[in-house]
C-alpha atoms as a PDB file:
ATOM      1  CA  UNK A   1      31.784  26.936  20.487  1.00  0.00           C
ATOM      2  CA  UNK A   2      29.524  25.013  18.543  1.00  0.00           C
ATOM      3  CA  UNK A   3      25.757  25.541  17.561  1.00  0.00           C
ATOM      4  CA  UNK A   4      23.165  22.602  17.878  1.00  0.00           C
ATOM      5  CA  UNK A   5      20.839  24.231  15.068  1.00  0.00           C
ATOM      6  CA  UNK A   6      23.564  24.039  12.812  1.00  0.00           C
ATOM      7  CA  UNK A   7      22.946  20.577  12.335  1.00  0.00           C
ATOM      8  CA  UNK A   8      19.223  20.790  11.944  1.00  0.00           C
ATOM      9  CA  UNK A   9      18.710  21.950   8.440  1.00  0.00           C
ATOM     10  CA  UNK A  10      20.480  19.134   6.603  1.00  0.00           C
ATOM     11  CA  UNK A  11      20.322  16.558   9.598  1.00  0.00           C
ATOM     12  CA  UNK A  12      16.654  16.141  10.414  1.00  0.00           C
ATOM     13  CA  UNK A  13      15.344  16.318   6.555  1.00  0.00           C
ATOM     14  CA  UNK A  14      17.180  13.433   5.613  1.00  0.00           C
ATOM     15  CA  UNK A  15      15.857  11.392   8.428  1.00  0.00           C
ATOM     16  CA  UNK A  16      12.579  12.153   7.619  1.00  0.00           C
ATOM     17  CA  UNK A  17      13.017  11.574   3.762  1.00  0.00           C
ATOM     18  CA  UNK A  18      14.753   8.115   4.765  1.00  0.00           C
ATOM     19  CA  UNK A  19      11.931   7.590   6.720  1.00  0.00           C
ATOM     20  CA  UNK A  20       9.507   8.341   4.431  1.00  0.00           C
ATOM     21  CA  UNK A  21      11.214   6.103   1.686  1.00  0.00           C
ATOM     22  CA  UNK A  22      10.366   3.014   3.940  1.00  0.00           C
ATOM     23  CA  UNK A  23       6.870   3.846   4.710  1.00  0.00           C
ATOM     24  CA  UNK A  24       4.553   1.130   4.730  1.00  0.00           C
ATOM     25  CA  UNK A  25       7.169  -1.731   4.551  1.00  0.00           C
ATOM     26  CA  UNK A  26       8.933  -3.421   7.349  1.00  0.00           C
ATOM     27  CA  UNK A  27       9.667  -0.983  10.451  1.00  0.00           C
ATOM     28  CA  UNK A  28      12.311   1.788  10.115  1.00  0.00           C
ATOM     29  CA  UNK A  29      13.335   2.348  13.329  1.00  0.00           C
ATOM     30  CA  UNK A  30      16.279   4.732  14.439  1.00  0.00           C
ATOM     31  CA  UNK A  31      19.058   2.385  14.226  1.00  0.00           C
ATOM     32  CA  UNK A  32      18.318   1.796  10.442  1.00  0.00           C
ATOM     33  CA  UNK A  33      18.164   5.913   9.816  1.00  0.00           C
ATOM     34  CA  UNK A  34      21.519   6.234  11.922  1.00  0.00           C
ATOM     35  CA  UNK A  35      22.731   2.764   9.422  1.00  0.00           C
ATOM     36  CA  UNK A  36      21.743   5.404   6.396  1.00  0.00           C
ATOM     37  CA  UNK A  37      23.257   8.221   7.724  1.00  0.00           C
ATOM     38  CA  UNK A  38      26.588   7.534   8.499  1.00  0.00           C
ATOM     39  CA  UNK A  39      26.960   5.256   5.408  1.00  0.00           C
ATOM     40  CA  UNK A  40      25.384   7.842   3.116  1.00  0.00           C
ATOM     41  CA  UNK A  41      29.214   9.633   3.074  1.00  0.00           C
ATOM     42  CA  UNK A  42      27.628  13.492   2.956  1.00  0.00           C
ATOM     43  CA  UNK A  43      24.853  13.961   5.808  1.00  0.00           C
ATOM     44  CA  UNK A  44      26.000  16.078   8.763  1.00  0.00           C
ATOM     45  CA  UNK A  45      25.204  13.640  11.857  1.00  0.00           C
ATOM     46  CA  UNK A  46      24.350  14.940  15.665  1.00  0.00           C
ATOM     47  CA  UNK A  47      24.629  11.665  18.507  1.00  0.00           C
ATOM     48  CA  UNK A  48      23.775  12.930  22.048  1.00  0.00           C
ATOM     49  CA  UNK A  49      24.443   9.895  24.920  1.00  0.00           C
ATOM     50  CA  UNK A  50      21.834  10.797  28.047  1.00  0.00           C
ATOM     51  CA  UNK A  51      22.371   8.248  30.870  1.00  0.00           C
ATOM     52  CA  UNK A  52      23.726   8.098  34.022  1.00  0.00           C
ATOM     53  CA  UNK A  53      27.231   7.641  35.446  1.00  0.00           C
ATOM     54  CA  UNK A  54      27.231   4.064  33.145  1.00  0.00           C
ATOM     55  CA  UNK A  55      27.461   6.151  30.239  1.00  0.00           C
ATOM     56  CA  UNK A  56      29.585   9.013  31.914  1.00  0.00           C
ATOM     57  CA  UNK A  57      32.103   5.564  32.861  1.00  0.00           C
ATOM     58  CA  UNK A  58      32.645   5.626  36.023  1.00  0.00           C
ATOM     59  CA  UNK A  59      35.072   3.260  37.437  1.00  0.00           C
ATOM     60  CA  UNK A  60      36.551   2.885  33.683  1.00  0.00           C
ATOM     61  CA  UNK A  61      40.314   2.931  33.442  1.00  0.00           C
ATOM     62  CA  UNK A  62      41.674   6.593  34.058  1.00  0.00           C
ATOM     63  CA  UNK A  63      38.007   7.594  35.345  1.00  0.00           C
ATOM     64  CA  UNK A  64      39.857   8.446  38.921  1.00  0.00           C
ATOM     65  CA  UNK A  65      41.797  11.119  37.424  1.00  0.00           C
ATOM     66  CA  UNK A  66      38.675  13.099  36.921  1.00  0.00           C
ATOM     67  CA  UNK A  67      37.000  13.119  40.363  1.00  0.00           C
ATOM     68  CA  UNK A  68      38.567  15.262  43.390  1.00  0.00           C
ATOM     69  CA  UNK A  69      38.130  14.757  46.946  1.00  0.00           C
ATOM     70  CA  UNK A  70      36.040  17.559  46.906  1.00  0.00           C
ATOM     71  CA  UNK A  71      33.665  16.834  44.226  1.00  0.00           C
ATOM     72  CA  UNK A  72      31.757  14.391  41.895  1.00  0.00           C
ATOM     73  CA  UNK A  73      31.971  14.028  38.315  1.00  0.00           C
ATOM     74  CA  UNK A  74      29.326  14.872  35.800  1.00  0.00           C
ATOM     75  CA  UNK A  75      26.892  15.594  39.200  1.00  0.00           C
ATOM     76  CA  UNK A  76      23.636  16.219  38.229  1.00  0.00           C
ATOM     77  CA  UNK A  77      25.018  19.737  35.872  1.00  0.00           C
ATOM     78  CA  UNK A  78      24.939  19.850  32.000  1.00  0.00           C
ATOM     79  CA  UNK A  79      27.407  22.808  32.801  1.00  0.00           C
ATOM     80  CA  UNK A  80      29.899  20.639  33.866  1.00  0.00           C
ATOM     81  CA  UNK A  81      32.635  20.879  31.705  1.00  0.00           C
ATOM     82  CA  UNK A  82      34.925  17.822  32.231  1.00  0.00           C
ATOM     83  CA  UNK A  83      35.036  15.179  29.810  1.00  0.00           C
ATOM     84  CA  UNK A  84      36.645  11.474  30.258  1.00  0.00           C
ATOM     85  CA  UNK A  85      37.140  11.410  26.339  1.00  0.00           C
ATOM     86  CA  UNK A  86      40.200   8.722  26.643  1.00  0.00           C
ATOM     87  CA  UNK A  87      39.002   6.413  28.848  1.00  0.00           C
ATOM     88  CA  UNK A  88      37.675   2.946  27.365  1.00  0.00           C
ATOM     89  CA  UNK A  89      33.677   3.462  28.319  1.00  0.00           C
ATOM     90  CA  UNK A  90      31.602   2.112  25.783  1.00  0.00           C
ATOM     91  CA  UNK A  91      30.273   5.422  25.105  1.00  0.00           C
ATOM     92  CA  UNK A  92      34.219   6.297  23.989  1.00  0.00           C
ATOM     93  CA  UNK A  93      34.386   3.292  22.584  1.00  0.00           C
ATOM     94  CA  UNK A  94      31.279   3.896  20.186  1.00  0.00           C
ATOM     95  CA  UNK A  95      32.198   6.970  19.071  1.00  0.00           C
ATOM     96  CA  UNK A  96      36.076   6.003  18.113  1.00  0.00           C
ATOM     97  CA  UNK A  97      34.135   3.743  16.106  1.00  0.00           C
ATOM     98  CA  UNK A  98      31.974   5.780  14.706  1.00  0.00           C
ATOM     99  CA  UNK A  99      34.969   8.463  13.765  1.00  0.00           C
ATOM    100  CA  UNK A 100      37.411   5.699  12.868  1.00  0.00           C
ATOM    101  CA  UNK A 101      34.683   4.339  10.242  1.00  0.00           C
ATOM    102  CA  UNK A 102      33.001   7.168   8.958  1.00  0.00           C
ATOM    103  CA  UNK A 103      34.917  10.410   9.781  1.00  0.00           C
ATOM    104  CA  UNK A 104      38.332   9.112   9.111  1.00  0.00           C
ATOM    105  CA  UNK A 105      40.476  12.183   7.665  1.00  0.00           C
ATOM    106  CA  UNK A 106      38.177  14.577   9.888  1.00  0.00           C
ATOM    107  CA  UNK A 107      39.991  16.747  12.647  1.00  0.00           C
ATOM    108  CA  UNK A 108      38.592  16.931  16.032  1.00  0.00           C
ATOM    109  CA  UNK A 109      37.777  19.965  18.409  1.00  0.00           C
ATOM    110  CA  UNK A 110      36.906  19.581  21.602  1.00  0.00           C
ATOM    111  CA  UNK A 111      33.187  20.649  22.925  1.00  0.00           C
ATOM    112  CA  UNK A 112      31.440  20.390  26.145  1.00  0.00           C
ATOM    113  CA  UNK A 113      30.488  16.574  26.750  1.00  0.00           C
ATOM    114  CA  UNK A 114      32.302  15.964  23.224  1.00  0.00           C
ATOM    115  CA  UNK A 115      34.062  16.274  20.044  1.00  0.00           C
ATOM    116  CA  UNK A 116      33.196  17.974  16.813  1.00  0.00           C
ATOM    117  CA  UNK A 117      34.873  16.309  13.859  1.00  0.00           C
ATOM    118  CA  UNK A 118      34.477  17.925   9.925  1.00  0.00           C
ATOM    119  CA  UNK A 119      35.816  15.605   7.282  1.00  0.00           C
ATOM    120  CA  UNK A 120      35.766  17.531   4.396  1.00  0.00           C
ATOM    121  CA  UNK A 121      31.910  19.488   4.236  1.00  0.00           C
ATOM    122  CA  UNK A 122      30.452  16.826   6.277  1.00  0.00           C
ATOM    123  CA  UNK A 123      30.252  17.468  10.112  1.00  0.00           C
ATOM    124  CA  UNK A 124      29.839  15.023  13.094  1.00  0.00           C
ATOM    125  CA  UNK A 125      29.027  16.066  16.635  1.00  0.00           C
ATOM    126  CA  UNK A 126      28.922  13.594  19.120  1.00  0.00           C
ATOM    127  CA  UNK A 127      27.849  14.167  22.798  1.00  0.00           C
ATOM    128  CA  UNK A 128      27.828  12.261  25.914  1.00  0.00           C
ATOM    129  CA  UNK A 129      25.621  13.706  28.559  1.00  0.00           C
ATOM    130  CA  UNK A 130      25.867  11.176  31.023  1.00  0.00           C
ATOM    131  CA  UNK A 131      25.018  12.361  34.399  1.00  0.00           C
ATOM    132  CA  UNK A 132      26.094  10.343  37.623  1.00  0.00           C
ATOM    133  CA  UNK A 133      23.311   9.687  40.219  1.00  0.00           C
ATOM    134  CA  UNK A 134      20.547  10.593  37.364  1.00  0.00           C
ATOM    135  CA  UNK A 135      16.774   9.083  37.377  1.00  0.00           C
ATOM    136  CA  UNK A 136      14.594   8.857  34.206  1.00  0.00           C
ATOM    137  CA  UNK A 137      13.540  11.545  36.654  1.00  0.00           C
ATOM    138  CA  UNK A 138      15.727  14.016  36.029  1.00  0.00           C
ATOM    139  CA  UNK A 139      15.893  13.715  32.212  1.00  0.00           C
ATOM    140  CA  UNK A 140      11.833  14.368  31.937  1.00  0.00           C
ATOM    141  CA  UNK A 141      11.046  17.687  29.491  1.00  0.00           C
ATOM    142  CA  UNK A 142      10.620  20.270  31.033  1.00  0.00           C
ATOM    143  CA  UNK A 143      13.783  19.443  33.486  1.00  0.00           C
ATOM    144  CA  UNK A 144      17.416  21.083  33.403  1.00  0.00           C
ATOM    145  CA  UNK A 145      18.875  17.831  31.745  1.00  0.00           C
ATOM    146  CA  UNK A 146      16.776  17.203  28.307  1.00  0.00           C
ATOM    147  CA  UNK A 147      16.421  20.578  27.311  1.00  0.00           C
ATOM    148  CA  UNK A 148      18.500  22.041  24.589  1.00  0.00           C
ATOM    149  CA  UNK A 149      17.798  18.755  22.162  1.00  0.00           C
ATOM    150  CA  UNK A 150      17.096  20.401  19.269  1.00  0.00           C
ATOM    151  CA  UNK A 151      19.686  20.252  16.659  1.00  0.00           C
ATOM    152  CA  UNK A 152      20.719  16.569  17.811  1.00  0.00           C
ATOM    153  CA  UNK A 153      19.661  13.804  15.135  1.00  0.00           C
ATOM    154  CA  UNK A 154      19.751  10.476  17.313  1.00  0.00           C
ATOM    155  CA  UNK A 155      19.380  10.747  21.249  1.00  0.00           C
ATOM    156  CA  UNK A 156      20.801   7.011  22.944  1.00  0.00           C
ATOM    157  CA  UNK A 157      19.722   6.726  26.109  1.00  0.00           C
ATOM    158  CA  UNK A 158      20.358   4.404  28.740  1.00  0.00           C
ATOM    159  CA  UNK A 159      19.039   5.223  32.134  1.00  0.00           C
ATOM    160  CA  UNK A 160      16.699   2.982  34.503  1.00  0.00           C
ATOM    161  CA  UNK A 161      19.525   1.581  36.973  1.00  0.00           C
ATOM    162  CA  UNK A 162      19.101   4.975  39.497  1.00  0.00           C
ATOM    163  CA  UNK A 163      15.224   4.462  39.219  1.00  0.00           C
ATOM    164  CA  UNK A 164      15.505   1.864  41.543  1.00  0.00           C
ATOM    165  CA  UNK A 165      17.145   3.011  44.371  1.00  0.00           C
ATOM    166  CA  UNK A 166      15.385   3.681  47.643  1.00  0.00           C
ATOM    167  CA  UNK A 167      18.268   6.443  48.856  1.00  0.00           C
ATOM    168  CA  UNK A 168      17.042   9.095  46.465  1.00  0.00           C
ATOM    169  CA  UNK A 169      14.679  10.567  44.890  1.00  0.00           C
ATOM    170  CA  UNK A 170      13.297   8.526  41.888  1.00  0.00           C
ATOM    171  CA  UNK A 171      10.576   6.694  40.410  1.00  0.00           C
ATOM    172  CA  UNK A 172      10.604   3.110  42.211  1.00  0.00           C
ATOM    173  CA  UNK A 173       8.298   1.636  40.342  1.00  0.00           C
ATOM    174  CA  UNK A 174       8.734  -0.506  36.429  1.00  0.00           C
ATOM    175  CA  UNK A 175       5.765   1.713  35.660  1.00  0.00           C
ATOM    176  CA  UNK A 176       6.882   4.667  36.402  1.00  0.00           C
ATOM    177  CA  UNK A 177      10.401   4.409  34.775  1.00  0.00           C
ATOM    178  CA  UNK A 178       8.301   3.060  31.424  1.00  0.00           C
ATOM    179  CA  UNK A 179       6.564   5.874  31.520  1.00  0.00           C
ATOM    180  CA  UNK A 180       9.691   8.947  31.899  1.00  0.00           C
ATOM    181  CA  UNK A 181      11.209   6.987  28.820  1.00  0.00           C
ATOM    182  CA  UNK A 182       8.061   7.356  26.584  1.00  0.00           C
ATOM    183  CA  UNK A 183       8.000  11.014  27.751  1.00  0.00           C
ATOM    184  CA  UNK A 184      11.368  11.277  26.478  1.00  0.00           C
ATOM    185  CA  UNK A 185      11.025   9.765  23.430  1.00  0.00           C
ATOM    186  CA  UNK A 186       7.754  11.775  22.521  1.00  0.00           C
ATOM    187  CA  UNK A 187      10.009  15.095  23.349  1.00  0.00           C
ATOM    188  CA  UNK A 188      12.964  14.232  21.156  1.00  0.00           C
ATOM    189  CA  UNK A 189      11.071  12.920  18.857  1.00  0.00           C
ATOM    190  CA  UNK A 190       8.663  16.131  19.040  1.00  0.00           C
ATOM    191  CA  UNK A 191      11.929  17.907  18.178  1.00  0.00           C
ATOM    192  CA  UNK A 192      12.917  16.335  15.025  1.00  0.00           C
ATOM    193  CA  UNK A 193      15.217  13.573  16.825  1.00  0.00           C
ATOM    194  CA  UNK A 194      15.036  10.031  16.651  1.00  0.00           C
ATOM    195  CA  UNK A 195      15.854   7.752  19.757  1.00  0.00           C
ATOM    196  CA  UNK A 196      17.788   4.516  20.475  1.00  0.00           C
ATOM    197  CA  UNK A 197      16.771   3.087  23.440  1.00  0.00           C
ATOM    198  CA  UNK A 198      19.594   0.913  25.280  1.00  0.00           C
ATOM    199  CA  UNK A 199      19.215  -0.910  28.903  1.00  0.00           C
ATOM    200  CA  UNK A 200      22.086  -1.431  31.510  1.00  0.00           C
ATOM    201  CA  UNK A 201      24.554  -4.182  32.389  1.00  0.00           C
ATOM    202  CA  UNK A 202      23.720  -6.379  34.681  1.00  0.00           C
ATOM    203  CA  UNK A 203      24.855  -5.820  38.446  1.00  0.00           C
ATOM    204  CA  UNK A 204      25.530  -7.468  41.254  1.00  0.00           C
ATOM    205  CA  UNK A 205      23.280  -9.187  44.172  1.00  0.00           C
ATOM    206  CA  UNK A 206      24.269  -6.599  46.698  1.00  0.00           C
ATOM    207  CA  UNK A 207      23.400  -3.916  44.090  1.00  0.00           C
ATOM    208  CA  UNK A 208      20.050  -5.099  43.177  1.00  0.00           C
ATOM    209  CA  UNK A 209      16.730  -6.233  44.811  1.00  0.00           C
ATOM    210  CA  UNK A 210      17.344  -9.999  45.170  1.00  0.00           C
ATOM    211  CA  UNK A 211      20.640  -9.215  47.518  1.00  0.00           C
ATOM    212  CA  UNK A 212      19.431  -5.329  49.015  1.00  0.00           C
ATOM    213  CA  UNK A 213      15.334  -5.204  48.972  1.00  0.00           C
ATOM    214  CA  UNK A 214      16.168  -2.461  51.638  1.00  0.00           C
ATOM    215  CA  UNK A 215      18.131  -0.299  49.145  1.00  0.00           C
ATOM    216  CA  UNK A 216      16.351  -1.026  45.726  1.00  0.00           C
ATOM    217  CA  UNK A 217      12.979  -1.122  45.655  1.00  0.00           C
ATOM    218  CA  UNK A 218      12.865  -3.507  41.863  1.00  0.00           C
ATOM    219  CA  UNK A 219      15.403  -5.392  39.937  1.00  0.00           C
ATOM    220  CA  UNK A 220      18.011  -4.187  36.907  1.00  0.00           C
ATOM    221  CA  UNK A 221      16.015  -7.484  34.975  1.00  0.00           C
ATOM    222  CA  UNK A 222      12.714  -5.849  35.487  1.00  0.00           C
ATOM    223  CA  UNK A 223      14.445  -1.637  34.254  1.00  0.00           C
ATOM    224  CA  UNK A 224      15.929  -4.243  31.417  1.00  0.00           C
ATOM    225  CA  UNK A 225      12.501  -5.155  30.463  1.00  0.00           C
ATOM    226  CA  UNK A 226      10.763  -1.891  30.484  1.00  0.00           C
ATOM    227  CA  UNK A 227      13.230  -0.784  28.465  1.00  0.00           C
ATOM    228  CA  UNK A 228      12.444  -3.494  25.811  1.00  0.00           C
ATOM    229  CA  UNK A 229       9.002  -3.262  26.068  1.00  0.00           C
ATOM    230  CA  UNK A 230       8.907   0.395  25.247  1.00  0.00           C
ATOM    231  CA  UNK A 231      11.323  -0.074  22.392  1.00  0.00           C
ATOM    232  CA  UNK A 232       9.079  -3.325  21.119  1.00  0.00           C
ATOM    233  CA  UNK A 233       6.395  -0.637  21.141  1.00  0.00           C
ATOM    234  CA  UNK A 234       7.258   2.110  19.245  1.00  0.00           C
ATOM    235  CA  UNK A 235       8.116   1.373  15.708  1.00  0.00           C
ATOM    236  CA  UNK A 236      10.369   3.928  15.612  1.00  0.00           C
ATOM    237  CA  UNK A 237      12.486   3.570  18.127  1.00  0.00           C
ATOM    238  CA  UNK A 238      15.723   1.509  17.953  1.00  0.00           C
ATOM    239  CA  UNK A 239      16.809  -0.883  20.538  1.00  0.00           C
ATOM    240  CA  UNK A 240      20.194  -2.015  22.438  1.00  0.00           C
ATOM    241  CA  UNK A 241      20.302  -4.677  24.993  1.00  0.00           C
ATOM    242  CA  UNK A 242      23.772  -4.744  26.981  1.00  0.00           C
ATOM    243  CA  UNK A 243      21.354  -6.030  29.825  1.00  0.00           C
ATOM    244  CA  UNK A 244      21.266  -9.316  27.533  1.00  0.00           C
ATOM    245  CA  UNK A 245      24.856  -9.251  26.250  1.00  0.00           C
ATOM    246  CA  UNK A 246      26.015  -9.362  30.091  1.00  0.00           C
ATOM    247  CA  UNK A 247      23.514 -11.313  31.848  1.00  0.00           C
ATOM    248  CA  UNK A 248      25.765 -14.526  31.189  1.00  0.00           C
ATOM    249  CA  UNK A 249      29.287 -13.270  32.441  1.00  0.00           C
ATOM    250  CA  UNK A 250      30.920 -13.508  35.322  1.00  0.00           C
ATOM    251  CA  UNK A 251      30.780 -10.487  38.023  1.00  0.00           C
ATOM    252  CA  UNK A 252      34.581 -10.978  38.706  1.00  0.00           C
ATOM    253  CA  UNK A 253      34.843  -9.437  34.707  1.00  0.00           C
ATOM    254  CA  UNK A 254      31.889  -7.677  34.103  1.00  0.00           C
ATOM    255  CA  UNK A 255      31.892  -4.813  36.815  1.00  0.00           C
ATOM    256  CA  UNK A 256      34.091  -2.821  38.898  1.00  0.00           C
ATOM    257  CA  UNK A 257      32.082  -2.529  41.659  1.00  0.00           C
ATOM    258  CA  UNK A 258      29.242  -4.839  41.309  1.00  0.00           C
ATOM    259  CA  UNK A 259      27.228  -1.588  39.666  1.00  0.00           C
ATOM    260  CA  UNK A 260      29.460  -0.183  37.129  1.00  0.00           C
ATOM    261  CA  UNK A 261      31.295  -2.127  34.136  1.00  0.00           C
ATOM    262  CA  UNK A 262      34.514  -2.741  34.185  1.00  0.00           C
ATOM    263  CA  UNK A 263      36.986  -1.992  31.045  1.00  0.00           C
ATOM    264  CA  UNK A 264      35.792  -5.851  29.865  1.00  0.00           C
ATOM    265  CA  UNK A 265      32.608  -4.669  30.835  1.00  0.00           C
ATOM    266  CA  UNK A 266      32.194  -1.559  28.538  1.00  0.00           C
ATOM    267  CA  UNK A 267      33.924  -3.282  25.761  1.00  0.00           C
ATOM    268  CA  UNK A 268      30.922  -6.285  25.767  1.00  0.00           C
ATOM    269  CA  UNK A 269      28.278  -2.854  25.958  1.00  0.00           C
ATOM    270  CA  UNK A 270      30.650  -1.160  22.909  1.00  0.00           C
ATOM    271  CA  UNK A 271      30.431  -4.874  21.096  1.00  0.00           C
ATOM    272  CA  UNK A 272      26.579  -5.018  21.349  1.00  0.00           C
ATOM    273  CA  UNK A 273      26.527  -1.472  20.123  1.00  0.00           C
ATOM    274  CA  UNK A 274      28.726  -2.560  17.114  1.00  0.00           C
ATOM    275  CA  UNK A 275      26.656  -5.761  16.237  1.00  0.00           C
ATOM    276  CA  UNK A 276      23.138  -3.871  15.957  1.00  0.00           C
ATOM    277  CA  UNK A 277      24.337  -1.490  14.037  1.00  0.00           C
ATOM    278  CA  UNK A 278      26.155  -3.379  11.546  1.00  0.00           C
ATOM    279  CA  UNK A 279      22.959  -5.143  11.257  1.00  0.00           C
END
């Protein structure tokens, strides 16, 4: 087992003191802190993914050998246990990364959602609570999805492509999806976190308004844009766009079933992960 708080006492003071050290110059969003952190070679670092089944990976390579006839992966429970940790998602793909670069002679345990690595005194826990079928809905405070975030340093989320769909519950409009994330980003932030705020791939005509007005009631260009425009917003508050590093490539590649990235896919989401924060 592993205890969130644990990470609190030296994680969340040295954001703030890194924060703090920038004051009144050029913005200091989250992606610098999470720069300063895992280059600094001692801080203890906390990642939690929140998203949807994008950042669980559905339809990656090996994804199949976690879903059953009888059931769906990562549905809508944090209690889920089952993790996809080999297959090549870009969450997987970002944290290999991350360990490979920073947490080299570390040893891993497996957690719920995870791993836990220590190299040496220094500790990294890295989450992904992607949750297929999830709104911004669902990960409001206050819900059964965001609760728990204290003890994680940097929340990346990536939700907005469920928010669109007329089948289900969810928020339908730009407006309301822009507001959820600000929500969210007030709570973690309200609990000592700092956010990255990353949008979607592209998808396909028949998964999107211009092909299916009957099934999605706005477009994964307009979720792409409220994600940006709340990130361009809040100074603190780092920002991803896969949305923009896919928008140019061919369907055939870039998804698995016109919704969900394919391998190639993740890897060009992974890539744009990689760029920003090597600055």
């Amino acid at each position: 087992m592993y205890s969130r708080r644990a990470f609190l006492a030296g994680g969340i003071a040295t954001s703030l003191l890194a924060l703090t050290a920038c004051t009144g110059r050029e913005k200091h969003d989250a992606l610098d802190a999470l720069r300063q952190r895992l280059g600094d070679g001692h801080s203890n670092i906390s990642i939690r993914l929140i998203g949807d089944s994008i950042t669980w990976g559905a339809n990656a390579d090996g994804y199949r050998e976690y879903v059953s006839p009888q059931t769906n992966p990562k549905m809508r429970l944090l209690t889920d246990t089952r993790a996809p940790l080999s297959i090549p998602s870009y969450a997987n793909l970002l944290r290999q990364w991350v360990v490979g670069t920073y947490f080299r002679k570390g040893s891993a345990v497996p957690i719920r959602g995870g791993v836990q690595i220590r190299d040496g005194r220094r500790k990294l826990l890295f989450v992904n609570d992607g949750i297929n079928g999830a709104t911004s809905d669902r990960w409001l405070p206050g819900g059964p999805l965001l609760g728990g975030q204290e003890g994680f340093d940097f929340v990346i989320c990536m939700l907005g492509t469920n928010d669109r769909a007329r089948s289900a519950p969810a928020p339908l409009s730009p407006k309301r999806t822009e507001k959820n994330l600000r929500e969210i980003v007030r709570f973690v932030e309200g609990s000592g976190g700092r956010v990255i705020l990353a949008t979607p791939n592209k998808v396909s005509s028949q998964r999107d308004f211009s092909g299916r007005p009957d099934l999605y009631a706005f477009s994964q260009e307009q979720v792409a844009g409220t994600v940006r425009n709340v990130a361009e917003t809040l100074p603190t508050v780092g920002f991803v766009d896969c949305y923009s590093a896919t928008a140019s490539v061919a369907e055939s590649l870039l998804l698995s079933d016109g919704l969900h990235p394919s391998d190639f896919g993740h890897r060009l989401m992974f890539e744009e992960f990689l760029r920003v924060l090597k600055g």
